[in-house]
C-alpha atoms as a PDB file:
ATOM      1  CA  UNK A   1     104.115 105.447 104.368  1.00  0.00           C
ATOM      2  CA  UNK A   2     102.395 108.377 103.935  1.00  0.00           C
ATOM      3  CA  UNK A   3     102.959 110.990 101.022  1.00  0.00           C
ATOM      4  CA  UNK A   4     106.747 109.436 101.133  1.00  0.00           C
ATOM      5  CA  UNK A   5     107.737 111.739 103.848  1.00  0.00           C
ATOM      6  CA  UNK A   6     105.796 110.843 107.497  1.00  0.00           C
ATOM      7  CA  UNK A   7     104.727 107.131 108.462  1.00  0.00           C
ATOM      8  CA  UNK A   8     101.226 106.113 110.280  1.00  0.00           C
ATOM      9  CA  UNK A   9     101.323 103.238 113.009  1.00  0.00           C
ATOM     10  CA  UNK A  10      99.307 101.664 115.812  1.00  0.00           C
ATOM     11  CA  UNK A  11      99.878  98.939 118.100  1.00  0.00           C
ATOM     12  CA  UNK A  12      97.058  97.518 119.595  1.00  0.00           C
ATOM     13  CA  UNK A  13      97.762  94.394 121.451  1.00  0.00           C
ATOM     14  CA  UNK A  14      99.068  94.562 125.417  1.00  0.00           C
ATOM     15  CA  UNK A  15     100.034  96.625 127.657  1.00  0.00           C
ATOM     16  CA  UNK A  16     102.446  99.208 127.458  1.00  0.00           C
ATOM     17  CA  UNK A  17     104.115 101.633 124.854  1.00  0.00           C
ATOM     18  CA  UNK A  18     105.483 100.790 121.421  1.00  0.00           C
ATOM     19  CA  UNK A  19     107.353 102.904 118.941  1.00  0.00           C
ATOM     20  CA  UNK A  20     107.482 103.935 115.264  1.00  0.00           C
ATOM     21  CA  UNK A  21     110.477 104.555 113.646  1.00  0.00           C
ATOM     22  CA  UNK A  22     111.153 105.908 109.873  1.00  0.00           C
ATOM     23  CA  UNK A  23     114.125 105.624 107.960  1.00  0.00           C
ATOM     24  CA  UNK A  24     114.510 108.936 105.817  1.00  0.00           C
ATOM     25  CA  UNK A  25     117.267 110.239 103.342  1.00  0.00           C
ATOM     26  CA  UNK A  26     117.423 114.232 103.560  1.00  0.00           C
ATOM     27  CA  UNK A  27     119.106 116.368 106.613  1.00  0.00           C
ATOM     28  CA  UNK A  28     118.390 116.950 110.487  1.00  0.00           C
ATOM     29  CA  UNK A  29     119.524 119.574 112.523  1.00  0.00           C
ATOM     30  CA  UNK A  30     118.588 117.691 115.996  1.00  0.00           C
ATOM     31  CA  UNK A  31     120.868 115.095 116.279  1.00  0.00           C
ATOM     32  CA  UNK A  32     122.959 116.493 112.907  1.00  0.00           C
ATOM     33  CA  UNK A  33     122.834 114.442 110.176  1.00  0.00           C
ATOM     34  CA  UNK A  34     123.144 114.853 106.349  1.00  0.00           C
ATOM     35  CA  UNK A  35     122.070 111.602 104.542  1.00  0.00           C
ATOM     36  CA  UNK A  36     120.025 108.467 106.035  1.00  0.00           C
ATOM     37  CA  UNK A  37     118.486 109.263 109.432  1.00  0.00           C
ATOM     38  CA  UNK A  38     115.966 107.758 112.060  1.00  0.00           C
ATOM     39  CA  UNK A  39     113.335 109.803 113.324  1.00  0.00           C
ATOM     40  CA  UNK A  40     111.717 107.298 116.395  1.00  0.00           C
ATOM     41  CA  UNK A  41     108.773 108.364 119.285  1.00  0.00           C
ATOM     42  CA  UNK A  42     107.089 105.895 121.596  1.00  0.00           C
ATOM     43  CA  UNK A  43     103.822 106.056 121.884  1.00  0.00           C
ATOM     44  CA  UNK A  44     100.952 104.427 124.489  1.00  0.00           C
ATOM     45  CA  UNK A  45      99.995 101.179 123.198  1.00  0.00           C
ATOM     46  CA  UNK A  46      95.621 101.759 121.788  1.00  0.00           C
ATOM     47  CA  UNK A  47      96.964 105.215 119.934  1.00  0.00           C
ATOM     48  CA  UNK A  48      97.870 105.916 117.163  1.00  0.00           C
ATOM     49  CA  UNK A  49     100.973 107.402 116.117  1.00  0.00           C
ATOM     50  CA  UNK A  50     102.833 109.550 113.280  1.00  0.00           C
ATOM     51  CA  UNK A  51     106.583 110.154 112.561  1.00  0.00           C
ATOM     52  CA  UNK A  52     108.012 112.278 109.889  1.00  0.00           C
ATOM     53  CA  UNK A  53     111.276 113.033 108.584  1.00  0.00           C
ATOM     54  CA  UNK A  54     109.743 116.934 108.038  1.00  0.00           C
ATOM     55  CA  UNK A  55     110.747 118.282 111.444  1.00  0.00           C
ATOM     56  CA  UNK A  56     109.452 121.934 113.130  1.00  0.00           C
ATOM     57  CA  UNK A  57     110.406 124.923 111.480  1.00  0.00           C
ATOM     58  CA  UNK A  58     111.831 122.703 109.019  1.00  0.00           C
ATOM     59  CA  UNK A  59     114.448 121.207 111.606  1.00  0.00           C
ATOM     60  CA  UNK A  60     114.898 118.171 109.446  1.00  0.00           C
ATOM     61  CA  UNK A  61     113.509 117.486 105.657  1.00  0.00           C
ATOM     62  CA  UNK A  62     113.788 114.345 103.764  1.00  0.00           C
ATOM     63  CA  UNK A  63     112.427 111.381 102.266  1.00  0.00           C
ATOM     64  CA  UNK A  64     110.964 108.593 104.188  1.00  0.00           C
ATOM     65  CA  UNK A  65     112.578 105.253 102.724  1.00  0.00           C
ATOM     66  CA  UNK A  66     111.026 102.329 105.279  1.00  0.00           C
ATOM     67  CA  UNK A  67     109.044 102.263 108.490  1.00  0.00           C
ATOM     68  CA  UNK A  68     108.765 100.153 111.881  1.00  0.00           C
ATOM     69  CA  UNK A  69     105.995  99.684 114.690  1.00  0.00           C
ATOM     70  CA  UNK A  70     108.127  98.065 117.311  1.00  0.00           C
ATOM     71  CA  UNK A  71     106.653  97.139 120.713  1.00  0.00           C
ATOM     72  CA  UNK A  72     108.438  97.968 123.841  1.00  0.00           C
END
């Protein structure tokens, strides 16, 4: 986790993509939710990634609670 709001990931084994995931407690506006949410973006496996529950223009805000580097 990073400052309790964003999470920092790479994959670097294979081919492929992979994805990170955070669990976060707040609000988002993109799909709507108020309370626990997933935030997840794949990513090219060899790069590294960030997700954050602190959308644009403040399109979601919370509280990261757990994080996942899942390979696809």
């Amino acid at each position: 986790m990073n400052a309790g709001f964003a999470y920092n990931g790479l994959c670097k084994d294979g081919e492929g993509m992979y994805r990170l995931e955070i669990d976060c407690v707040g609000y988002n506006t993109n799909p709507l939710a108020i309370g626990p949410y997933t935030i997840r973006q794949d990513f090219p496996i060899g790069q590294a990634g960030t997700v954050a529950c602190i959308g644009p223009g403040w399109s979601s805000a919370g509280w990261g609670v757990g994080g996942r580097v899942l390979p696809l």
